[in-house]
C-alpha atoms as a PDB file:
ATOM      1  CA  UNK A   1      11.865  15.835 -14.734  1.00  0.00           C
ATOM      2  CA  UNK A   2      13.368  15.863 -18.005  1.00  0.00           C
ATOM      3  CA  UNK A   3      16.611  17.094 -17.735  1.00  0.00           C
ATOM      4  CA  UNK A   4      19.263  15.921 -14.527  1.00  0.00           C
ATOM      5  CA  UNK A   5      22.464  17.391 -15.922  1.00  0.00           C
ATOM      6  CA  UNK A   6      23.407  20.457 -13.691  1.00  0.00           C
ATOM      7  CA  UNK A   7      20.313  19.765 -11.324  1.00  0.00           C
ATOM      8  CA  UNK A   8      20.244  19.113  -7.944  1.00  0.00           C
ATOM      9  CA  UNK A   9      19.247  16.491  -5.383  1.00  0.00           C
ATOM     10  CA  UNK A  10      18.858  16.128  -1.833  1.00  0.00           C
ATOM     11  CA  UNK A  11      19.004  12.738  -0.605  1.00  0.00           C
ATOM     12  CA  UNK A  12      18.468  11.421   3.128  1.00  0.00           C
ATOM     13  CA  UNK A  13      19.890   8.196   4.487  1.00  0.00           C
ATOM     14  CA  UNK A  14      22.577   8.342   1.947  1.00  0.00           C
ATOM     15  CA  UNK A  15      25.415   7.125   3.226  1.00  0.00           C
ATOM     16  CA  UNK A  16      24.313   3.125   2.632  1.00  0.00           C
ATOM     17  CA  UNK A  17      22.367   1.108   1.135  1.00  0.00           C
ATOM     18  CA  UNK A  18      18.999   2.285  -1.316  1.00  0.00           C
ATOM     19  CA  UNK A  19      20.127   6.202  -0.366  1.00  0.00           C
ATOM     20  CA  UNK A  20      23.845   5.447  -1.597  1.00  0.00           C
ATOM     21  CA  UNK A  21      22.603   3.266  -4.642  1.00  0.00           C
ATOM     22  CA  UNK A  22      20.782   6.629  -5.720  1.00  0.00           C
ATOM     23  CA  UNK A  23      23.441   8.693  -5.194  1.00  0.00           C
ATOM     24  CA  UNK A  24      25.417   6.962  -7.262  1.00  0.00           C
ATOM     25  CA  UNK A  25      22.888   6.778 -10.254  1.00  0.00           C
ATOM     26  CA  UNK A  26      21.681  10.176  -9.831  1.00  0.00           C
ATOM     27  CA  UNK A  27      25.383  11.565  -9.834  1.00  0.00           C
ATOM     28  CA  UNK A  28      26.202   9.420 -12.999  1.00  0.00           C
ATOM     29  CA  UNK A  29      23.139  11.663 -14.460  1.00  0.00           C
ATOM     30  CA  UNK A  30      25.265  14.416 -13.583  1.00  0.00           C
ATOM     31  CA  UNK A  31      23.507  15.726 -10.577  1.00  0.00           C
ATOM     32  CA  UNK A  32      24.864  17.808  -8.255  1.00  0.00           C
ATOM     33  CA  UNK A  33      24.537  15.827  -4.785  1.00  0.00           C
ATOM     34  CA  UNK A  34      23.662  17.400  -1.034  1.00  0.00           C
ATOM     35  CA  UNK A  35      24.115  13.861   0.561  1.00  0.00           C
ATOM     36  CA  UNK A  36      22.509  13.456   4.228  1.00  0.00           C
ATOM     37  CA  UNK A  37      22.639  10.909   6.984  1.00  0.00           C
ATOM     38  CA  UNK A  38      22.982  10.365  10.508  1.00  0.00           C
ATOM     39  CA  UNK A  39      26.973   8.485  10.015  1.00  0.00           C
ATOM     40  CA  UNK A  40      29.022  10.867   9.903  1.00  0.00           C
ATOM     41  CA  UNK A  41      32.248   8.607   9.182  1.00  0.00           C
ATOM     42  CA  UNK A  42      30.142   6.522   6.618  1.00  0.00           C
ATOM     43  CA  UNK A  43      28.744   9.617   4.981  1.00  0.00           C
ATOM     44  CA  UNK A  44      32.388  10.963   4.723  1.00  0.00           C
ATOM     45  CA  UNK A  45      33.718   8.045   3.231  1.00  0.00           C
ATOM     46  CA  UNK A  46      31.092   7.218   0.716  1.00  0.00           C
ATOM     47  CA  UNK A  47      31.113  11.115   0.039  1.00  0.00           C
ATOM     48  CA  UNK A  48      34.915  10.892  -0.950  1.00  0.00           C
ATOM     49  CA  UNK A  49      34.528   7.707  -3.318  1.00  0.00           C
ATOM     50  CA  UNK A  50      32.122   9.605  -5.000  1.00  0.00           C
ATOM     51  CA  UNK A  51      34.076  13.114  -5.813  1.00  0.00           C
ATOM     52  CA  UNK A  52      36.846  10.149  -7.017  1.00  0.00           C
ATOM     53  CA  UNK A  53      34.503   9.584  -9.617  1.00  0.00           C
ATOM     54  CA  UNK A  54      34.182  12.732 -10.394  1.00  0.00           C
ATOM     55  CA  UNK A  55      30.657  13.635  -8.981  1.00  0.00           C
ATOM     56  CA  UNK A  56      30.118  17.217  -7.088  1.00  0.00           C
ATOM     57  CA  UNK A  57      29.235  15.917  -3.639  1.00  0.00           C
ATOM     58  CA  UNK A  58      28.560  17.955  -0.331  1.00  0.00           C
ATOM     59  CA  UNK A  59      27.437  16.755   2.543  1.00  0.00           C
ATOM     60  CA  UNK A  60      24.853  17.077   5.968  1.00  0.00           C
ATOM     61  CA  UNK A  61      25.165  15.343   9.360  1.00  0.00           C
ATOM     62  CA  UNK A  62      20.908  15.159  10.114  1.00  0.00           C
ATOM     63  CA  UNK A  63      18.360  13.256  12.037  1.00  0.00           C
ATOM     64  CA  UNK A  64      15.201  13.687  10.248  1.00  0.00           C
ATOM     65  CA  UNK A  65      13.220  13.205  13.210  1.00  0.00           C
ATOM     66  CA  UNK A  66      14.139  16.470  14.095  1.00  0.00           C
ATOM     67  CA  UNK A  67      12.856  19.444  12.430  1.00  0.00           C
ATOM     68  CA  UNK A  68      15.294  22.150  12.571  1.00  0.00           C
ATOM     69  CA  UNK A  69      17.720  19.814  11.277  1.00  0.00           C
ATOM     70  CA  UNK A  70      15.741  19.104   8.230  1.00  0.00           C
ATOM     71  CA  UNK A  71      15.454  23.041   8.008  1.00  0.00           C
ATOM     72  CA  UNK A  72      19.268  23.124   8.539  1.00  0.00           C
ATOM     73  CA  UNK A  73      19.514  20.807   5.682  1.00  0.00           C
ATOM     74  CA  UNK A  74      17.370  22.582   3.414  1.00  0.00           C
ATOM     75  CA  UNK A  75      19.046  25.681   4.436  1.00  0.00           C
ATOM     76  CA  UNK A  76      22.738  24.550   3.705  1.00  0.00           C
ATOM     77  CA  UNK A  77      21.500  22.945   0.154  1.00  0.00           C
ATOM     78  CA  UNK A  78      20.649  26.407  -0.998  1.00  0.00           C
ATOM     79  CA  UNK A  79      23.695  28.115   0.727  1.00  0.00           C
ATOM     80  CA  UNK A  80      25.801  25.306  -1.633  1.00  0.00           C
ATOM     81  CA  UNK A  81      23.784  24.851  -4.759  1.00  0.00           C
ATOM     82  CA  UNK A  82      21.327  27.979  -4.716  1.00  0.00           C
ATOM     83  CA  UNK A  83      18.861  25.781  -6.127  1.00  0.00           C
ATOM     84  CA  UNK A  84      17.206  21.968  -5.259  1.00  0.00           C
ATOM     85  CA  UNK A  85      15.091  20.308  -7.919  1.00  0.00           C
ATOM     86  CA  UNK A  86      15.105  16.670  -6.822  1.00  0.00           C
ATOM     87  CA  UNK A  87      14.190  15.544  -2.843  1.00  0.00           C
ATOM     88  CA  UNK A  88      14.359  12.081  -1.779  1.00  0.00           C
ATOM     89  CA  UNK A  89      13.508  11.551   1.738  1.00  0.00           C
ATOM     90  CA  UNK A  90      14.929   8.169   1.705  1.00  0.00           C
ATOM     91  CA  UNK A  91      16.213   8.210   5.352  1.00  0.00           C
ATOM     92  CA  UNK A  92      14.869   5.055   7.667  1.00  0.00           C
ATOM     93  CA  UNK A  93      14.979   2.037   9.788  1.00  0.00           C
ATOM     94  CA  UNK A  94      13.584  -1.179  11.260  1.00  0.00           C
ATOM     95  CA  UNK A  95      11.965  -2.294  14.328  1.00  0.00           C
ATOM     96  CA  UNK A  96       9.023  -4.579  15.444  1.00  0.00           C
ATOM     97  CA  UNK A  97       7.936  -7.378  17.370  1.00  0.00           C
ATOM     98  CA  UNK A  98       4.726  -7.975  18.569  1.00  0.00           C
ATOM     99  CA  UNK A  99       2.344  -5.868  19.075  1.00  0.00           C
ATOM    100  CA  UNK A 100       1.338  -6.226  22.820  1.00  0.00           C
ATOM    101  CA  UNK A 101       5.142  -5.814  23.210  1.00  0.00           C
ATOM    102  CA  UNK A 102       6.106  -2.816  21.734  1.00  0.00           C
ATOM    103  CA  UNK A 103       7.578  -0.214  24.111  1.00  0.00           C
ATOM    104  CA  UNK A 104       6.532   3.333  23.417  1.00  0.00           C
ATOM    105  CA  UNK A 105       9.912   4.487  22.679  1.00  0.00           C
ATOM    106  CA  UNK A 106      10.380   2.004  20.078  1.00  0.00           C
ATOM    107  CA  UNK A 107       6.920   3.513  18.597  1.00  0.00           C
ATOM    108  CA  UNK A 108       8.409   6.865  18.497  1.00  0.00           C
ATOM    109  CA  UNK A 109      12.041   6.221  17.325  1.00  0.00           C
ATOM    110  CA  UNK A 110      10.587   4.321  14.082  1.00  0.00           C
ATOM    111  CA  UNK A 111       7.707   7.042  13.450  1.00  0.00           C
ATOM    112  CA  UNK A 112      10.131   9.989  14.061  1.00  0.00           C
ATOM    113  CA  UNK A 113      12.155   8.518  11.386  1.00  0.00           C
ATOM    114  CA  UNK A 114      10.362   6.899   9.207  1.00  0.00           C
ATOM    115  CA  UNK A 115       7.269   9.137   9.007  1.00  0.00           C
ATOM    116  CA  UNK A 116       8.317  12.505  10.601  1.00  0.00           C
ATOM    117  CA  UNK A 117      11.295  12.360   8.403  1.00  0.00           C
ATOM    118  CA  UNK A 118       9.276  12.481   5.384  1.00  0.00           C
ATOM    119  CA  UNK A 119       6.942  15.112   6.750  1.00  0.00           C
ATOM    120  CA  UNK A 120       9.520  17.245   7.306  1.00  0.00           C
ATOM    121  CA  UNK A 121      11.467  16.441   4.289  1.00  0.00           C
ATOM    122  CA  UNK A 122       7.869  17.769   2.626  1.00  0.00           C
ATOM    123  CA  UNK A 123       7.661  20.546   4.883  1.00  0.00           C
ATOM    124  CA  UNK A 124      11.228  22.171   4.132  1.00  0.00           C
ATOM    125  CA  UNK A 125      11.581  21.522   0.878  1.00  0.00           C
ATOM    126  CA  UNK A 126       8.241  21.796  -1.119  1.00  0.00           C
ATOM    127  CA  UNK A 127       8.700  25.830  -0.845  1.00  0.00           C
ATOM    128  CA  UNK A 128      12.051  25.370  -2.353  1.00  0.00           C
ATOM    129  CA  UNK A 129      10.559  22.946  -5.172  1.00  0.00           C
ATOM    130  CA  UNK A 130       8.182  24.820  -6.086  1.00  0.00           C
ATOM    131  CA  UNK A 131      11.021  27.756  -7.089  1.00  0.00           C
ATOM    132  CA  UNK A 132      12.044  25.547 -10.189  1.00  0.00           C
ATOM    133  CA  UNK A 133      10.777  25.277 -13.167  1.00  0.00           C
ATOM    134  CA  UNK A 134      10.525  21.369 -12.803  1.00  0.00           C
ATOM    135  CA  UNK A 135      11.145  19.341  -9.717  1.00  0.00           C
ATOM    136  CA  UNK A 136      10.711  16.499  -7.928  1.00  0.00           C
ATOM    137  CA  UNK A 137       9.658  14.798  -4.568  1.00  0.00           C
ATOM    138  CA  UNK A 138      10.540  10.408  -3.882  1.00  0.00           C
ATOM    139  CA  UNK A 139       9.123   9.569  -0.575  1.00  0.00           C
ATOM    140  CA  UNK A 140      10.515   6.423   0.612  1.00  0.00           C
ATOM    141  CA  UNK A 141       7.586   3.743   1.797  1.00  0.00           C
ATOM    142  CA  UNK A 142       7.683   0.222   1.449  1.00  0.00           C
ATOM    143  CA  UNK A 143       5.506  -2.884   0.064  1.00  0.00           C
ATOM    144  CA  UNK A 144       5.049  -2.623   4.387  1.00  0.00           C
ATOM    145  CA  UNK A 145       2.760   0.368   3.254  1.00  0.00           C
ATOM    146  CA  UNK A 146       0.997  -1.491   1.007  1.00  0.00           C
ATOM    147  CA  UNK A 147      -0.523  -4.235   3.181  1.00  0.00           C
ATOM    148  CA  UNK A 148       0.367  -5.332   6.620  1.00  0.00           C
ATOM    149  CA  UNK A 149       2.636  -8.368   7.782  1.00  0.00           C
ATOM    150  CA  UNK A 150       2.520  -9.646  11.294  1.00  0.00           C
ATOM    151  CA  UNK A 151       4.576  -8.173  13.636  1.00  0.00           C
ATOM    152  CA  UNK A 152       5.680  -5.157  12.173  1.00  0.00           C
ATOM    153  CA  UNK A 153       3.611  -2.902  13.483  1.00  0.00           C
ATOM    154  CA  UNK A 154       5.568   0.431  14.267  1.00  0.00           C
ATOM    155  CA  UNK A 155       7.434  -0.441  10.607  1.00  0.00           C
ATOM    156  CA  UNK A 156       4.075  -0.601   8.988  1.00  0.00           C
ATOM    157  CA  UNK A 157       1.999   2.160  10.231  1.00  0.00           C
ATOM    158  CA  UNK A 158       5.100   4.286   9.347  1.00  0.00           C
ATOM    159  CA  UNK A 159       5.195   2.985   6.206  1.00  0.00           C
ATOM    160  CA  UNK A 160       1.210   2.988   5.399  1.00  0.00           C
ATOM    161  CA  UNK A 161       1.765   7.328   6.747  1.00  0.00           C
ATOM    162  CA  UNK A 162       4.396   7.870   3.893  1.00  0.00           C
ATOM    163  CA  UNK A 163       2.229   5.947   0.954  1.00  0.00           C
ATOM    164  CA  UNK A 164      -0.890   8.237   2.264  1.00  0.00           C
ATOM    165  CA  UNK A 165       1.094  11.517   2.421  1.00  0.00           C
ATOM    166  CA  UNK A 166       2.262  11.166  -0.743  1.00  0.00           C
ATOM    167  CA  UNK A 167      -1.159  10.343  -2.931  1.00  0.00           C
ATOM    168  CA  UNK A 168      -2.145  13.817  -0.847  1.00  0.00           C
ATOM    169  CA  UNK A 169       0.542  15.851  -1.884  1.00  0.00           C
ATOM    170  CA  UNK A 170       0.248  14.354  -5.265  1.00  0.00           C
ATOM    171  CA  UNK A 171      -3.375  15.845  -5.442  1.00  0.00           C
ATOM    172  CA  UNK A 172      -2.452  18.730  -3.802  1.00  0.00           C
ATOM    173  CA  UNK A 173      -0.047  19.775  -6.636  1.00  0.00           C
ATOM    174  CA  UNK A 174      -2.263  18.515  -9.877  1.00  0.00           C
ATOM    175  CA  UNK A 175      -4.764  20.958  -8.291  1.00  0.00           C
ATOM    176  CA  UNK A 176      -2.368  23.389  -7.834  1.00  0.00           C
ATOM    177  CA  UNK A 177      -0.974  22.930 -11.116  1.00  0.00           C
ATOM    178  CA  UNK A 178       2.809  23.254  -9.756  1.00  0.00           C
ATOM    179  CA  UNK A 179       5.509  21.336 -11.601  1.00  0.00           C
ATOM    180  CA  UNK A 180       6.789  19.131  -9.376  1.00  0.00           C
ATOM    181  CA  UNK A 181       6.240  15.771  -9.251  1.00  0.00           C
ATOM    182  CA  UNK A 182       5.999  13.546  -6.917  1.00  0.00           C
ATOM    183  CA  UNK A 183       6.817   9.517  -6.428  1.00  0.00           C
ATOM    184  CA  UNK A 184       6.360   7.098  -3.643  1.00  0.00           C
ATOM    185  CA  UNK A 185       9.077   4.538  -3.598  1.00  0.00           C
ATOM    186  CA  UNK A 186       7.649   1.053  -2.143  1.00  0.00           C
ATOM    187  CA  UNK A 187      10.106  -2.028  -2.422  1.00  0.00           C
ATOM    188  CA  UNK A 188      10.079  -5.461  -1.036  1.00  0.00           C
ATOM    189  CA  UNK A 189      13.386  -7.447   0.517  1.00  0.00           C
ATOM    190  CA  UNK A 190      17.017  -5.593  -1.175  1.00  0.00           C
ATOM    191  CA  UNK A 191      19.932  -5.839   0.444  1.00  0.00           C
ATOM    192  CA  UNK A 192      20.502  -3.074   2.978  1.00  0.00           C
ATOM    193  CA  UNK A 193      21.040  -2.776   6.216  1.00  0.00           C
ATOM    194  CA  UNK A 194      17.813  -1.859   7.641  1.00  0.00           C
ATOM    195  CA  UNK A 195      18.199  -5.168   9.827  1.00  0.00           C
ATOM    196  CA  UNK A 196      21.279  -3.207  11.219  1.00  0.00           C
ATOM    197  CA  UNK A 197      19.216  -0.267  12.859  1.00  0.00           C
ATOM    198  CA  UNK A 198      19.709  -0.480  15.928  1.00  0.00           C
ATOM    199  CA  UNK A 199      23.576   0.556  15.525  1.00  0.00           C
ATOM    200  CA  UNK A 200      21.572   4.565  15.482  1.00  0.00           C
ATOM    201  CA  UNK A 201      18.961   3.919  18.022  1.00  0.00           C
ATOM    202  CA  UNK A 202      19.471   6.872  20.020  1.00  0.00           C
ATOM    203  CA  UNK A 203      18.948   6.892  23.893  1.00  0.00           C
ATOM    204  CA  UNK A 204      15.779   8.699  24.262  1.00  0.00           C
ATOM    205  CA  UNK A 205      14.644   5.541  22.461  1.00  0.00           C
ATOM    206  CA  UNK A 206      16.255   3.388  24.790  1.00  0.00           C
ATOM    207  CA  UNK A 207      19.497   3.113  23.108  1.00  0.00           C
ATOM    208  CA  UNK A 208      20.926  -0.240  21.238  1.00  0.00           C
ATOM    209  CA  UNK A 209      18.568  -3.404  22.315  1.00  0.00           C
ATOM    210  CA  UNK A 210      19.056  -7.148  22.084  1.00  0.00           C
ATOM    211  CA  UNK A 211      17.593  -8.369  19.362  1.00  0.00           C
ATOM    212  CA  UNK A 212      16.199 -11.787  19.159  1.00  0.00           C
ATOM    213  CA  UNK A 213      18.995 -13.688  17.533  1.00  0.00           C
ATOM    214  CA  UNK A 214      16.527 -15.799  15.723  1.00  0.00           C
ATOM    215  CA  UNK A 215      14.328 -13.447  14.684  1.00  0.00           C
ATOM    216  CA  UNK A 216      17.489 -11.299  13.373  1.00  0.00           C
ATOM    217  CA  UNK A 217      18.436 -14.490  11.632  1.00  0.00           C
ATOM    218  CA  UNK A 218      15.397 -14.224   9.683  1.00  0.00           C
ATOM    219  CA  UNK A 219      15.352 -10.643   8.840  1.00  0.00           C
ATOM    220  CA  UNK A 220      18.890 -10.938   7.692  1.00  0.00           C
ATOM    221  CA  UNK A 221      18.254 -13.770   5.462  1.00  0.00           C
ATOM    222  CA  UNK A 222      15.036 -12.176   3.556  1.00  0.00           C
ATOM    223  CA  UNK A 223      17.922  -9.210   3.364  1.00  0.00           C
ATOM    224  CA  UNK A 224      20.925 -10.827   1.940  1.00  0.00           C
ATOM    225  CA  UNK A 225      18.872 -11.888  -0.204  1.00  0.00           C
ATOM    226  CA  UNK A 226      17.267  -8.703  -1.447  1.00  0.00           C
ATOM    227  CA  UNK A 227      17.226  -6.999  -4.494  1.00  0.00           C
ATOM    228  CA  UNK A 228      20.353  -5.411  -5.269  1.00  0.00           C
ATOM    229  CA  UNK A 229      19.867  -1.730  -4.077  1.00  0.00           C
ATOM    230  CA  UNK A 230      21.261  -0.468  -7.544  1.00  0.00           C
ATOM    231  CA  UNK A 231      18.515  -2.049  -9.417  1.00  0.00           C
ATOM    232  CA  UNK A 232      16.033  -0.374  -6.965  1.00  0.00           C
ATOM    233  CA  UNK A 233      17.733   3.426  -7.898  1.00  0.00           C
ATOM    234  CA  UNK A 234      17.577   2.568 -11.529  1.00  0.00           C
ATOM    235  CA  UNK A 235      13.596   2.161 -11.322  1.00  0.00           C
ATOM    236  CA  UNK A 236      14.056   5.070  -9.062  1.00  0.00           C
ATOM    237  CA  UNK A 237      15.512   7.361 -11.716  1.00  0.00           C
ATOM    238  CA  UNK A 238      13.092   6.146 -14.354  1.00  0.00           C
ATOM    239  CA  UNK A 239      10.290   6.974 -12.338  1.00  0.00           C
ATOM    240  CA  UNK A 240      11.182  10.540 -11.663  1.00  0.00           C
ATOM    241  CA  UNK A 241      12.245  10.697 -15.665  1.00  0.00           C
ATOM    242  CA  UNK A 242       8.512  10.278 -16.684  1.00  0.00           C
ATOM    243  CA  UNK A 243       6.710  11.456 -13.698  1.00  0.00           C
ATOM    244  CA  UNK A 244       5.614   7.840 -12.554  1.00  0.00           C
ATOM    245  CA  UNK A 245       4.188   7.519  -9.441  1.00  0.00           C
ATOM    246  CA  UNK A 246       4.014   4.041  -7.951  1.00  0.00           C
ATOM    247  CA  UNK A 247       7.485   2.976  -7.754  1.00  0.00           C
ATOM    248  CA  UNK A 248       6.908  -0.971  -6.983  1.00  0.00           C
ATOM    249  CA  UNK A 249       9.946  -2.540  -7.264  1.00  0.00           C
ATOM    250  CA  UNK A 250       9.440  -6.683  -7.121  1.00  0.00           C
ATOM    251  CA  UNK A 251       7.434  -8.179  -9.565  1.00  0.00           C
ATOM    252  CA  UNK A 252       5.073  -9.766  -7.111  1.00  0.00           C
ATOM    253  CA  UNK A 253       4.000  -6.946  -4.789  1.00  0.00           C
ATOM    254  CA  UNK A 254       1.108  -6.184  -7.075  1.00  0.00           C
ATOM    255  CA  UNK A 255      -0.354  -9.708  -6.231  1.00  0.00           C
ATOM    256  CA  UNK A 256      -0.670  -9.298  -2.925  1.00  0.00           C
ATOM    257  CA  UNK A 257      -1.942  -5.213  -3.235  1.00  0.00           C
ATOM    258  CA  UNK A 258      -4.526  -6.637  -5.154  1.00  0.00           C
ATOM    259  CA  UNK A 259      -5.345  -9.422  -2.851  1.00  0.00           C
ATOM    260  CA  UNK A 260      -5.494  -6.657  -0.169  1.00  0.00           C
ATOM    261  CA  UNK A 261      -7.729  -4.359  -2.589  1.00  0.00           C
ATOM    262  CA  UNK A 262     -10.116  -7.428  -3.219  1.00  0.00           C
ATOM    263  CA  UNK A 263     -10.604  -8.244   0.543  1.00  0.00           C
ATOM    264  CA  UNK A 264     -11.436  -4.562   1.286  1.00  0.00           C
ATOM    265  CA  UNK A 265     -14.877  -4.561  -1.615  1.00  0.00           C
ATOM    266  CA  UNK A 266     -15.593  -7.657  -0.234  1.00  0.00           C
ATOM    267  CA  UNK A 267     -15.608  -6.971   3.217  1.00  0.00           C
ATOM    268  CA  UNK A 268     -13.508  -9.768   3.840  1.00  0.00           C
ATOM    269  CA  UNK A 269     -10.382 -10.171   6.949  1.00  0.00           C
ATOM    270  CA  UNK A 270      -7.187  -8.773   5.443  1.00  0.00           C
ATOM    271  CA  UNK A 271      -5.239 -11.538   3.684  1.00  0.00           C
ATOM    272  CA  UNK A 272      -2.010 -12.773   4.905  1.00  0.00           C
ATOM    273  CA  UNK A 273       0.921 -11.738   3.151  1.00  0.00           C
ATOM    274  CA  UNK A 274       4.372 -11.408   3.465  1.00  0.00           C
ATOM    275  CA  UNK A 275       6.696  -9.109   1.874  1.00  0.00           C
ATOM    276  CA  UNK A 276       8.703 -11.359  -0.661  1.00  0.00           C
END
């Protein structure tokens, strides 16, 4: 996309963290913002700092595990803006633990968001995309999708689902010669609250667990000391700016992708890596 000013953008899991970094460079571009997440106090408050500044800012209350609430979302973006020329389906969490142990509901709370979310994103926007005379798509993924750490199993495979869906749909629309583009957004460790999840588990999915306080220890160190989200959005913005579409973030992940790529020719056991 070449020009932002005046454009819109849709962003999912907004209210904190990599979502709220974006809004906050994407509205400095001077997009129009349709900001979703699942906090409705957070979203309101980091919805008001922004109009402060000066940005045009509306906002959507939305699990994007469920369908017709992605629809809904799609649906009030055009009833605001008439128009939507930037999606980022940014919206996710974290869960994991070892494999043998993972209940089933923890399985489908971390798919449903993390990969459903996306689909759906896809699904009820591309139609809306394709209206404009340039647009764009950033699926959020992770270095997780990438290669595979230990004991992050539901987080990976969700992860691995967004890379693959969006190399497909990045075929899909050369061949189709439509022009929007799309990017897959794959960081390592920045500073988020991702570790914080479980504060939206949702009771279907068993509702808020104990997590191991060591383990959490862990995960919230790699965290704190993250990349700074805003650094993430700027690469972010740059990619959709000239239509890249490997967004890797830390200088490092491309070690261990091609460490993983080398293993596969050479029919050797995956290597073990860890997201840095």
């Amino acid at each position: 996309m070449e020009h932002l000013e005046g454009r819109v953008a849709v962003i999912t899991g907004a209210a904190s963290g990599i979502g709220a970094a974006m809004a906050r460079r994407f509205g400095a571009a001077g997009m129009r913002l349709m900001l979703a997440d699942i906090e409705p106090d957070t979203l309101g408050d980091f919805a008001a700092e922004l109009r402060g500044e000066g940005r045009d800012v509306s906002t959507f209350v939305c699990d994007v595990s469920d369908a017709a609430a992605v629809d809904a979302l799609a649906t009030a973006t055009m009833e605001a803006y008439e128009a939507v020329h930037l999606v980022c389906n940014n919206a996710g969490v974290g869960a994991g633990g070892p494999m043998a142990d993972v209940p089933l509901a923890e399985w489908e709370w971390v798919l449903g968001v993390n990969l459903w979310g996306v689909i759906h994103g896809v699904r009820s926007f591309l139609p809306l995309l394709r209206l404009q005379d340039e647009a764009h798509i950033v699926n959020t993924a992770s270095v997780a999708g990438l290669f595979s750490a230990p004991f992050m199993g539901p987080y990976n495979v969700s992860k691995f689902g967004v890379v693959t869906l969006s190399e497909t749909l990045f075929h899909e629309l050369r061949l189709s010669g439509d022009n929007v583009g799309v990017s897959v957004l794959c960081p390592a460790w920045v500073r988020t609250r991702i570790h914080e999840s479980q504060r939206n588990r949702p009771e279907a999915a068993g509702g808020t667990v104990e997590v191991d306080s060591g383990v959490a220890g862990i995960m919230a160190g790699f965290i704190n000391n993250g990349m700074d989200p805003d650094k993430v959005a700027s690469d972010v913005l740059d990619a959709v700016v000239t239509n890249r579409f490997y967004i890797l973030t830390h200088d490092d992940s491309d070690v261990a992708v091609r460490m993983r790529a080398d293993a596969i020719v050479a029919s050797e056991p995956p290597p073990f890596v860890m997201p840095q």
